[in-house]
N, C-alpha and C. Protein backbone atom coordinates (compact mmCIF):
# COMPACT_ATOMS: atom_id res chain seq x y z
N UNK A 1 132.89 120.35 98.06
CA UNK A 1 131.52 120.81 97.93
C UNK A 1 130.66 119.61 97.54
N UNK A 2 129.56 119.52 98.30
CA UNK A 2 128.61 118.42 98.16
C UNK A 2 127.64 118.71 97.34
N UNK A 3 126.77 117.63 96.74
CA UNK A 3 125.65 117.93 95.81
C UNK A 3 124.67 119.19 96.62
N UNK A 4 124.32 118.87 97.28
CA UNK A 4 123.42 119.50 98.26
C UNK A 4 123.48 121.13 98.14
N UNK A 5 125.03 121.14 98.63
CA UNK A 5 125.81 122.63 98.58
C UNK A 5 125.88 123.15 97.05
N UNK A 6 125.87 122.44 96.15
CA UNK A 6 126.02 122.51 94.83
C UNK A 6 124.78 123.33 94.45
N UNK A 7 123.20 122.27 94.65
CA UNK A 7 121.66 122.93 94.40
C UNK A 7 121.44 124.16 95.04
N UNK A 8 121.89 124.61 96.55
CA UNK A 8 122.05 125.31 97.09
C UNK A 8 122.19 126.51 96.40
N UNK A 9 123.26 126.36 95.79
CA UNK A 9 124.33 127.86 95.14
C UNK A 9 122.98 127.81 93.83
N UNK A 10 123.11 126.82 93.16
CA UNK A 10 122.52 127.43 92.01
C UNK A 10 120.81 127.93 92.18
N UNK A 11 120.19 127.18 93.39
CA UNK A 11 118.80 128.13 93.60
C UNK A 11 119.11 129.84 94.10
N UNK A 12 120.01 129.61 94.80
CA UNK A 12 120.61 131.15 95.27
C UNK A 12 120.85 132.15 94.28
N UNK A 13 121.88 131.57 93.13
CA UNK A 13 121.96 131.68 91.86
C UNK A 13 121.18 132.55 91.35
N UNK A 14 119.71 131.55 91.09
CA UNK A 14 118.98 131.81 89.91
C UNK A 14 117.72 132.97 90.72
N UNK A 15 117.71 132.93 91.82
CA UNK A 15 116.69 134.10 93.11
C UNK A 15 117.74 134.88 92.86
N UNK A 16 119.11 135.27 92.83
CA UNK A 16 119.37 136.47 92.20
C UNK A 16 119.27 137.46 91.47
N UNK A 17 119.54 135.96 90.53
CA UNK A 17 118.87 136.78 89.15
C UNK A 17 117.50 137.26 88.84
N UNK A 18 117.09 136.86 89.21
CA UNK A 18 115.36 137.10 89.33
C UNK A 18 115.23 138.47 89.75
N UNK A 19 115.66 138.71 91.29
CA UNK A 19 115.42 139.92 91.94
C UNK A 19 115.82 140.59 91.13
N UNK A 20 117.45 140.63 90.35
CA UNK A 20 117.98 141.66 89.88
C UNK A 20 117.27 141.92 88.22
N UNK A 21 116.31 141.28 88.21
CA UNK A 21 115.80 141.22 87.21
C UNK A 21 114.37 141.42 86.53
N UNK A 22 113.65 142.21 87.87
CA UNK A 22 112.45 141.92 87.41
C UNK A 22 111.59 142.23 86.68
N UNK A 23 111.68 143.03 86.43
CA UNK A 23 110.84 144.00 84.84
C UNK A 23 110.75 142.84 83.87
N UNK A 24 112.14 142.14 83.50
CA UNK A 24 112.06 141.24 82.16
C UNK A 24 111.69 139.85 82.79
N UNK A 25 112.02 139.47 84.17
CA UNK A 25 110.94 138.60 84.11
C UNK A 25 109.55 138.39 83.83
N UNK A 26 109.08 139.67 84.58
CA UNK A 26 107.96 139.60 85.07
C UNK A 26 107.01 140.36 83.50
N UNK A 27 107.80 140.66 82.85
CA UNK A 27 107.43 140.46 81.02
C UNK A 27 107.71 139.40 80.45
N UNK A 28 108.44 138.54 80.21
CA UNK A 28 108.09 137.47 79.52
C UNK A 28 107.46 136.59 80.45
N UNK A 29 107.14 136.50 81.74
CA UNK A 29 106.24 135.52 81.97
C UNK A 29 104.69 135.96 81.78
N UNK A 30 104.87 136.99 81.60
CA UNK A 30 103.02 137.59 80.66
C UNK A 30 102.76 136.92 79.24
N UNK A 31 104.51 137.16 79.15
CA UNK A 31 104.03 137.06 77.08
C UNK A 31 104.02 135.55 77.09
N UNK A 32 104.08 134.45 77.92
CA UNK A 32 104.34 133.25 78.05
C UNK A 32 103.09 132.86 78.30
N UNK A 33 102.44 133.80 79.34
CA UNK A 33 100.59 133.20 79.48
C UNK A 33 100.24 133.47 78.49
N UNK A 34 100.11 134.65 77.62
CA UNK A 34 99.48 134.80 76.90
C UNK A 34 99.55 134.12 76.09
N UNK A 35 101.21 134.22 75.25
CA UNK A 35 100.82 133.09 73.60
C UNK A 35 100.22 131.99 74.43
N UNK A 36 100.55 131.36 75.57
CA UNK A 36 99.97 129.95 75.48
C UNK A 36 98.69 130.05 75.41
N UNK A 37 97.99 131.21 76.23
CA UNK A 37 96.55 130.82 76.33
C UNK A 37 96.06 131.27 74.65
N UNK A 38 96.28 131.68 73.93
CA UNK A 38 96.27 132.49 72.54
C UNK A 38 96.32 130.95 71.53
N UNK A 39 97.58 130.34 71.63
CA UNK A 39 97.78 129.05 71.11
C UNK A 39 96.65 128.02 71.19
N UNK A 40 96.30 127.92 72.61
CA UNK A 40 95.51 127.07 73.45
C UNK A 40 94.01 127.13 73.05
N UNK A 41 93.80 128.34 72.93
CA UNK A 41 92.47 128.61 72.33
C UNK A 41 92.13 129.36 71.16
N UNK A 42 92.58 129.81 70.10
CA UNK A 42 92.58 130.02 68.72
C UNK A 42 92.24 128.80 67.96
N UNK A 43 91.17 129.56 66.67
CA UNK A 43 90.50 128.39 66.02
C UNK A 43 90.94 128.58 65.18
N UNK A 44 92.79 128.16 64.66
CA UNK A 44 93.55 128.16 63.61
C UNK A 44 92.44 127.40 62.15
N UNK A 45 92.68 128.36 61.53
CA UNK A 45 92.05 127.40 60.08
C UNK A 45 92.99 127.13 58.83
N UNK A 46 94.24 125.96 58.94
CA UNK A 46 94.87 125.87 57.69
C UNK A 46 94.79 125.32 56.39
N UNK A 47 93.32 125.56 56.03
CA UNK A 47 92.76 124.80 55.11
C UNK A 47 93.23 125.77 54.27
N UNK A 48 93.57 127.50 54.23
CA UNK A 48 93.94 128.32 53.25
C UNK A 48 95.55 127.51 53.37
N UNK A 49 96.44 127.33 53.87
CA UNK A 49 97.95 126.94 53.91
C UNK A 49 98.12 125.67 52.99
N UNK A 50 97.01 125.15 53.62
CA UNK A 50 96.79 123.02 53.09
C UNK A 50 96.90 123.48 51.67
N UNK A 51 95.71 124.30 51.06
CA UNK A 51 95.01 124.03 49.13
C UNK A 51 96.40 124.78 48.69
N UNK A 52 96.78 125.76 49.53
CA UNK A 52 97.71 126.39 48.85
C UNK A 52 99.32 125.38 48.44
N UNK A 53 99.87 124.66 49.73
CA UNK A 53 101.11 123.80 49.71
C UNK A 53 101.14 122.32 49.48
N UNK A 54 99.85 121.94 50.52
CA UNK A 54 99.75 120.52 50.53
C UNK A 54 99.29 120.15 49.35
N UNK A 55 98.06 120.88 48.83
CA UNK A 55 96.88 119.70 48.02
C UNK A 55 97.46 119.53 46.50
N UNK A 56 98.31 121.06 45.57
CA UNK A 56 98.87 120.65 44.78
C UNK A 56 99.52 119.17 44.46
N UNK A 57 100.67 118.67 45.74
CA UNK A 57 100.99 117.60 45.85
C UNK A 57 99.96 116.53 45.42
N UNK A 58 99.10 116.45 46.44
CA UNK A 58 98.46 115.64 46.58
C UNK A 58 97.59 115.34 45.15
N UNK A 59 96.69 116.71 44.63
CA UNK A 59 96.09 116.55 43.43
C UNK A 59 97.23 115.78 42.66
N UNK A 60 98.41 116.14 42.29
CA UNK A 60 98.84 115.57 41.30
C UNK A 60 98.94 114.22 41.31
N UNK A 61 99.24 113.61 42.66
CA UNK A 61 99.56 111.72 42.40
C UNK A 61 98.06 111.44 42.25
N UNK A 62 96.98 111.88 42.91
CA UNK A 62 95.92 111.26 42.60
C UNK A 62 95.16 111.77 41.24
N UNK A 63 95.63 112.77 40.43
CA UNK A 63 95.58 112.31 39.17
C UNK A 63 95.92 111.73 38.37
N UNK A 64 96.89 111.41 38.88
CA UNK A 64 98.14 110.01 37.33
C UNK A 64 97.75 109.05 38.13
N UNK A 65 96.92 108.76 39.60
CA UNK A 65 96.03 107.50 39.80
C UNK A 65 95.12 107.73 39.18
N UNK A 66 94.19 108.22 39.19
CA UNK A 66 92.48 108.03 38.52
C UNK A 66 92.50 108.39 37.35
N UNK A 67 93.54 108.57 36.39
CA UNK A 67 93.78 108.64 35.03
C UNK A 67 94.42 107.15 34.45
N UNK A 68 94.86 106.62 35.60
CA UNK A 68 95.36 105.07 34.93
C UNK A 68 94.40 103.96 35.06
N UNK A 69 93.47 104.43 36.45
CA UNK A 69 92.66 104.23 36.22
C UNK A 69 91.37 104.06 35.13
N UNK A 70 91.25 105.12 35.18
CA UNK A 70 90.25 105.54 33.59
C UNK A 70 90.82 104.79 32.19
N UNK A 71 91.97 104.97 32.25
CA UNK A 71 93.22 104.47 30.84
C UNK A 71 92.32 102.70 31.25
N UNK A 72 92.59 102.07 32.34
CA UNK A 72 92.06 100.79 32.32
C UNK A 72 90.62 100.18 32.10
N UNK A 73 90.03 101.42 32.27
CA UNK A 73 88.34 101.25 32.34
C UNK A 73 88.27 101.43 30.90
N UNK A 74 89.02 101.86 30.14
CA UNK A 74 88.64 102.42 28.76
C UNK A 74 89.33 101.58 27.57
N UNK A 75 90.50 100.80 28.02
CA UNK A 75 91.56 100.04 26.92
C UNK A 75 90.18 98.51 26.57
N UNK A 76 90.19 98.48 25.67
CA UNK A 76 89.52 97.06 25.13
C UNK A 76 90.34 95.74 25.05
N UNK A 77 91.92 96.19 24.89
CA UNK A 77 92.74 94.78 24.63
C UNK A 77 93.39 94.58 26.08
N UNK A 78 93.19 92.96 26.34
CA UNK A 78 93.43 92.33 27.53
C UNK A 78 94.92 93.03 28.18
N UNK A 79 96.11 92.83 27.13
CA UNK A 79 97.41 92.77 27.99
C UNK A 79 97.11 94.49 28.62
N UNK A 80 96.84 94.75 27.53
CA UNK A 80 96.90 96.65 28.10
C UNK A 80 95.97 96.88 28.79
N UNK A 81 95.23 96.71 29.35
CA UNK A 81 94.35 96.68 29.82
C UNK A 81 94.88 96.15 31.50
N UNK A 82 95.65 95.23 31.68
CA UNK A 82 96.04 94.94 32.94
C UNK A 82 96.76 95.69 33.55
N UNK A 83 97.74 95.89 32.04
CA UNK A 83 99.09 96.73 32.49
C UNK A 83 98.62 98.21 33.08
N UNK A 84 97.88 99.00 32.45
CA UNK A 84 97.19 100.29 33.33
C UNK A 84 96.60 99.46 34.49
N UNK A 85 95.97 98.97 34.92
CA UNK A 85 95.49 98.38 36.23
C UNK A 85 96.74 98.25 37.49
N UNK A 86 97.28 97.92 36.67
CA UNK A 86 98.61 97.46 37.54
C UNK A 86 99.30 98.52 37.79
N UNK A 87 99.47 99.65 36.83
CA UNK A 87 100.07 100.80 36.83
C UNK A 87 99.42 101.54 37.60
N UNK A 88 98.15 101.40 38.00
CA UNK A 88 97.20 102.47 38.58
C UNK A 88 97.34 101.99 39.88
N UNK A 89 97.93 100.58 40.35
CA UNK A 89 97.68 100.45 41.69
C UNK A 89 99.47 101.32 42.32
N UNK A 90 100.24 100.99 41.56
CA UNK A 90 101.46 101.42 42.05
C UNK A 90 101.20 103.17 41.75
N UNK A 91 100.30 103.67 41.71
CA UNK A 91 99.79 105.14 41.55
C UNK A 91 99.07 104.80 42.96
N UNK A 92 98.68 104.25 43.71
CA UNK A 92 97.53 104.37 44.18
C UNK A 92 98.84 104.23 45.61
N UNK A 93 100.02 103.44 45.37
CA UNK A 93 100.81 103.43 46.62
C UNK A 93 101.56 104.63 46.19
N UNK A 94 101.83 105.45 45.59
CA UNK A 94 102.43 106.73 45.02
C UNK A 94 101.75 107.53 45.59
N UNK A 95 100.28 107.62 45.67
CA UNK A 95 99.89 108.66 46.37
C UNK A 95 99.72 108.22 48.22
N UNK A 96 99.70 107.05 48.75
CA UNK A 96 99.52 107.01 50.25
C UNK A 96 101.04 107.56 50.66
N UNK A 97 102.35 106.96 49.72
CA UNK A 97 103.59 108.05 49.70
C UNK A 97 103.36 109.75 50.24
N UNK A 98 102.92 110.36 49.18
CA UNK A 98 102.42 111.72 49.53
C UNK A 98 101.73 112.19 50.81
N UNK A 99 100.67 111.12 50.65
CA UNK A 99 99.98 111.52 52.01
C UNK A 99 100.45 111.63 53.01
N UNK A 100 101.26 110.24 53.18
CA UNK A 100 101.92 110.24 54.12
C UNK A 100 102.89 111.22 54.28
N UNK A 101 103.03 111.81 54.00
CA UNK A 101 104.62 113.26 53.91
C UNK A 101 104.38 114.45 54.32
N UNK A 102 102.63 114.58 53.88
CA UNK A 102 102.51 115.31 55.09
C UNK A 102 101.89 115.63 56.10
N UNK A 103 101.75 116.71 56.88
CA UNK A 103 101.51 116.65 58.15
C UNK A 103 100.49 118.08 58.47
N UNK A 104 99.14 117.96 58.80
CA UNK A 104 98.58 119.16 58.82
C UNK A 104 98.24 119.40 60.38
N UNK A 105 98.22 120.55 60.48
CA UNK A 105 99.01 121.06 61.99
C UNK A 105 97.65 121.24 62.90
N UNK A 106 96.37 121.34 62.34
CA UNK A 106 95.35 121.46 63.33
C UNK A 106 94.34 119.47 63.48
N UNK A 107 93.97 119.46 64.79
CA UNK A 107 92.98 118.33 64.60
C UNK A 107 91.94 117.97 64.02
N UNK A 108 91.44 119.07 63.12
CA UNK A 108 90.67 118.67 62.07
C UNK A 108 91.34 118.14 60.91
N UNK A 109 92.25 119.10 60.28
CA UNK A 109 93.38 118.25 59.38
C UNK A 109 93.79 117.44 59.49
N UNK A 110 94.21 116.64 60.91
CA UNK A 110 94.39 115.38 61.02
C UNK A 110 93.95 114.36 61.15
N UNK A 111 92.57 114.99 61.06
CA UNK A 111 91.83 113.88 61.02
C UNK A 111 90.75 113.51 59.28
N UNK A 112 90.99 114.19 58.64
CA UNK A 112 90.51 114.54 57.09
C UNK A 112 91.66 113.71 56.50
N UNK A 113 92.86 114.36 57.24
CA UNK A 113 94.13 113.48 56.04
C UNK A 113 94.45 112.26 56.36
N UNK A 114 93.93 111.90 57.69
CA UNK A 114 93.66 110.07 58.22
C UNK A 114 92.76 109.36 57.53
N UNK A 115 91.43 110.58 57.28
CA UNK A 115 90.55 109.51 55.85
C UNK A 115 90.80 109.76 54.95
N UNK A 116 91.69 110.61 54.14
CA UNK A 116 92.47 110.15 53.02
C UNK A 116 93.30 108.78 52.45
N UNK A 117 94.21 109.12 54.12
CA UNK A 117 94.78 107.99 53.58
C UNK A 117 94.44 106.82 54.10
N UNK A 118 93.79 106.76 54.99
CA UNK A 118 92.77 105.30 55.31
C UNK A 118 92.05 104.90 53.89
N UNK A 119 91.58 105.94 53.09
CA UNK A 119 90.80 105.54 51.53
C UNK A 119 92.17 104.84 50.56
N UNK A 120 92.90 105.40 50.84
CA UNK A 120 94.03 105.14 49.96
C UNK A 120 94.63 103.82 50.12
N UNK A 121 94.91 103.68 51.40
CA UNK A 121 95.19 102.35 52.11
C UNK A 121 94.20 101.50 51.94
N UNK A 122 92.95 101.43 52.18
CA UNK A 122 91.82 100.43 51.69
C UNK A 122 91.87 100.29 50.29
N UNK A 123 92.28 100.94 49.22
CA UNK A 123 92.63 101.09 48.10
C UNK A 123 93.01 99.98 47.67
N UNK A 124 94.55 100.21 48.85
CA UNK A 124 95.62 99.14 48.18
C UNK A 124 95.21 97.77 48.56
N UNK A 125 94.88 97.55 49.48
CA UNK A 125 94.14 96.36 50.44
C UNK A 125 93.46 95.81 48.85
N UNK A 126 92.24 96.79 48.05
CA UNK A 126 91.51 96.15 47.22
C UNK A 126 92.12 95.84 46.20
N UNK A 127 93.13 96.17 45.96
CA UNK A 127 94.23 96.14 44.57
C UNK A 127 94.86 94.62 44.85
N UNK A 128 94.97 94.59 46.03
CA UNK A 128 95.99 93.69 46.32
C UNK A 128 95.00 92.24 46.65
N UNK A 129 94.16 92.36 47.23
CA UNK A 129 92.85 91.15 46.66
C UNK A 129 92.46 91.01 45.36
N UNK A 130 92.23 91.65 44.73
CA UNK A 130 91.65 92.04 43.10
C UNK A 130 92.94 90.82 42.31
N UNK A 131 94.59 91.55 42.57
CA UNK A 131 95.44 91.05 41.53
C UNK A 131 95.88 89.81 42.36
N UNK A 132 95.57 89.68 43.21
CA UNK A 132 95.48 87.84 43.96
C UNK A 132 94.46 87.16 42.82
N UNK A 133 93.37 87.83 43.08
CA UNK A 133 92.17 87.18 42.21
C UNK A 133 92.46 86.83 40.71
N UNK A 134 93.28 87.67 40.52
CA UNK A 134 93.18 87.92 38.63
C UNK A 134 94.40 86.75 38.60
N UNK A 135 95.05 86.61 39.61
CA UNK A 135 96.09 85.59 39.07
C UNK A 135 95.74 84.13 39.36
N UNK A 136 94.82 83.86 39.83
CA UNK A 136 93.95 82.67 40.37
C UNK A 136 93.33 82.13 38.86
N UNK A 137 92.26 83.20 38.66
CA UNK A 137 91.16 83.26 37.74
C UNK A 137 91.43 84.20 36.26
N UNK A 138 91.65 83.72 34.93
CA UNK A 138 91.93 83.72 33.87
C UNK A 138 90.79 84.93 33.32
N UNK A 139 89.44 84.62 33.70
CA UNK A 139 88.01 85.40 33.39
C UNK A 139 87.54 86.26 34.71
N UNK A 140 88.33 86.43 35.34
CA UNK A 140 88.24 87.60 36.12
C UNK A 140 87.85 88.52 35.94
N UNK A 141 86.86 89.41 35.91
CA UNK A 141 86.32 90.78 35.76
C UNK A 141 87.21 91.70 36.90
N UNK A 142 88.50 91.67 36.58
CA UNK A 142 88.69 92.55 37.63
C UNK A 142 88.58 93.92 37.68
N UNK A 143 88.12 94.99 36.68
CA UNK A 143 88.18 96.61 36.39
C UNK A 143 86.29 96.35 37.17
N UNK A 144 85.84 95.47 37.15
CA UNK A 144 83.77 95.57 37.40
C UNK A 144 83.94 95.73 39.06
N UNK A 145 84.98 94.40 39.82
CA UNK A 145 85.54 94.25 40.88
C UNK A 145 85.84 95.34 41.62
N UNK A 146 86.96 96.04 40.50
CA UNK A 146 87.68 97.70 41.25
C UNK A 146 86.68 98.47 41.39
N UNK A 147 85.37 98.70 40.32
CA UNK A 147 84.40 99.73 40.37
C UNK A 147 83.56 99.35 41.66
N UNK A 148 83.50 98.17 41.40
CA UNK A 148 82.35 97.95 42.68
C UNK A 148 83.14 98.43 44.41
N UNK A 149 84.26 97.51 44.59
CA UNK A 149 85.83 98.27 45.31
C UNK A 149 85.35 99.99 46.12
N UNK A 150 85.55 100.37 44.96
CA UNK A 150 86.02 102.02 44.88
C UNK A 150 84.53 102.85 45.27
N UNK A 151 83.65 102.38 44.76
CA UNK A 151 82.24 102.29 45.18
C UNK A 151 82.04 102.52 46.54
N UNK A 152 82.24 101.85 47.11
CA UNK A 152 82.21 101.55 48.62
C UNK A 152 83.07 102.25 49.73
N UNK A 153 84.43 102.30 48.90
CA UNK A 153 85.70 103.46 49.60
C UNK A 153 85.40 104.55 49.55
N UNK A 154 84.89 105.08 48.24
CA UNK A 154 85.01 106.46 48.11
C UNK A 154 84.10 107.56 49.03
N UNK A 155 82.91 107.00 50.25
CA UNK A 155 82.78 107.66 50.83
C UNK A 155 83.67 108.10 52.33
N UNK A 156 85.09 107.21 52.33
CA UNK A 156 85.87 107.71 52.93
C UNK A 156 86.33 108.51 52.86
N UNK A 157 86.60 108.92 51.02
CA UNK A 157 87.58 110.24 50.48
C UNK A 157 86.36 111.35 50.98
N UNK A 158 85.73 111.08 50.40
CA UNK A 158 84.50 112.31 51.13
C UNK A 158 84.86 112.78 52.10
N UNK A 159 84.95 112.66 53.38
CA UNK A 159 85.17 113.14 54.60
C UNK A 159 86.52 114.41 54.39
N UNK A 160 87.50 113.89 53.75
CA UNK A 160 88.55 114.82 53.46
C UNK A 160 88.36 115.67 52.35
N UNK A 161 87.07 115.33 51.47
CA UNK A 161 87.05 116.86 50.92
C UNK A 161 85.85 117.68 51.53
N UNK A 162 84.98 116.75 52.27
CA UNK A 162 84.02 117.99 52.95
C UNK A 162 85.43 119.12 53.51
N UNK A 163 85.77 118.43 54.49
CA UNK A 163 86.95 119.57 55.15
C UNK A 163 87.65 120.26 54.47
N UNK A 164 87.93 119.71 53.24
CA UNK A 164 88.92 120.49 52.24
C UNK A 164 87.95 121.88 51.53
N UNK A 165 87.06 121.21 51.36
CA UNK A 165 86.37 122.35 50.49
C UNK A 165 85.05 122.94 51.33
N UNK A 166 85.16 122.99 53.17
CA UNK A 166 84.08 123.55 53.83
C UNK A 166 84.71 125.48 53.57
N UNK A 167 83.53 125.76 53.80
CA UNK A 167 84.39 127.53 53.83
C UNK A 167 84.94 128.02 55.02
N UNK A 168 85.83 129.11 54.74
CA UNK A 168 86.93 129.23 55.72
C UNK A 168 86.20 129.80 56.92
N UNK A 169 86.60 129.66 57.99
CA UNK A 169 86.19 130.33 59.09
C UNK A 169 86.35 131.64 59.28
């Protein structure tokens, strides 16, 4: 038996089955247009799924960031004072961690949690210029540096909480 003879049998095959079959074909190829067209055009909104699973996560690393933060904006003595800085940036790669983990299933979510972590990532970018700087320069203002920094980023985070906190559809 040749290939040929082989395709043969199994198109023969499967037009068998078909004929002998048609009620349940000719039902699931309905229920097949339908979810798709249903899938295809539904204006899924998982912003109730996101606050509920995702954002816990998320709130939490970016509070033990912007709390080590704050801890640095607020300490008066030099060593401690770095050491939260420093602590707040490895918070600040703790949370692009998170972000990165997960995954929100419509194209608006994916594109809110891209300027998340695009803010987060510019973050580190400024952390990582800042403690170049501070190790250069002895009188470094680097917490005036981060404010000014964060200043400028933070209308990236914006974008992901308009979406986070628009009302549900």
């Amino acid at each position: 038996m040749g290939l040929s003879e082989f395709i043969t049998l199994l198109i023969r095959s499967f037009n068998e089955g078909i004929r002998r079959n048609k009620l349940p074909v000719c039902l699931s190829l309905v229920a097949l247009i339908l979810t798709t067209a249903f899938a295809l055009t539904s204006n899924f909104d998982e912003r109730p799924r996101y606050r509920r699973f995702v954002l816990p996560e998320i709130e939490k690393a970016e509070k033990q960031f912007f709390d080590q933060m704050r801890e640095a904006e607020q300490e008066t003595e030099e060593p401690a004072r770095a050491l939260y800085f420093l602590e707040g940036h490895r918070r600040a790669k703790n949370v692009i961690q998170v972000v990165e983990s997960e995954h929100p299933m419509t194209e608006d979510g994916k594109k809110a949690q891209f300027e998340l972590l695009r803010y987060y990532t510019l973050v580190d970018e400024q952390f990582e210029i800042i403690r170049t700087e501070m190790s250069n320069n002895d009188s470094y203002d680097y917490i005036g540096e981060w404010k000014r920094a964060n200043a400028q980023l933070l209308p990236i985070r914006e974008h992901w909480l308009r979406w986070l906190n628009a009302p549900n559809r």
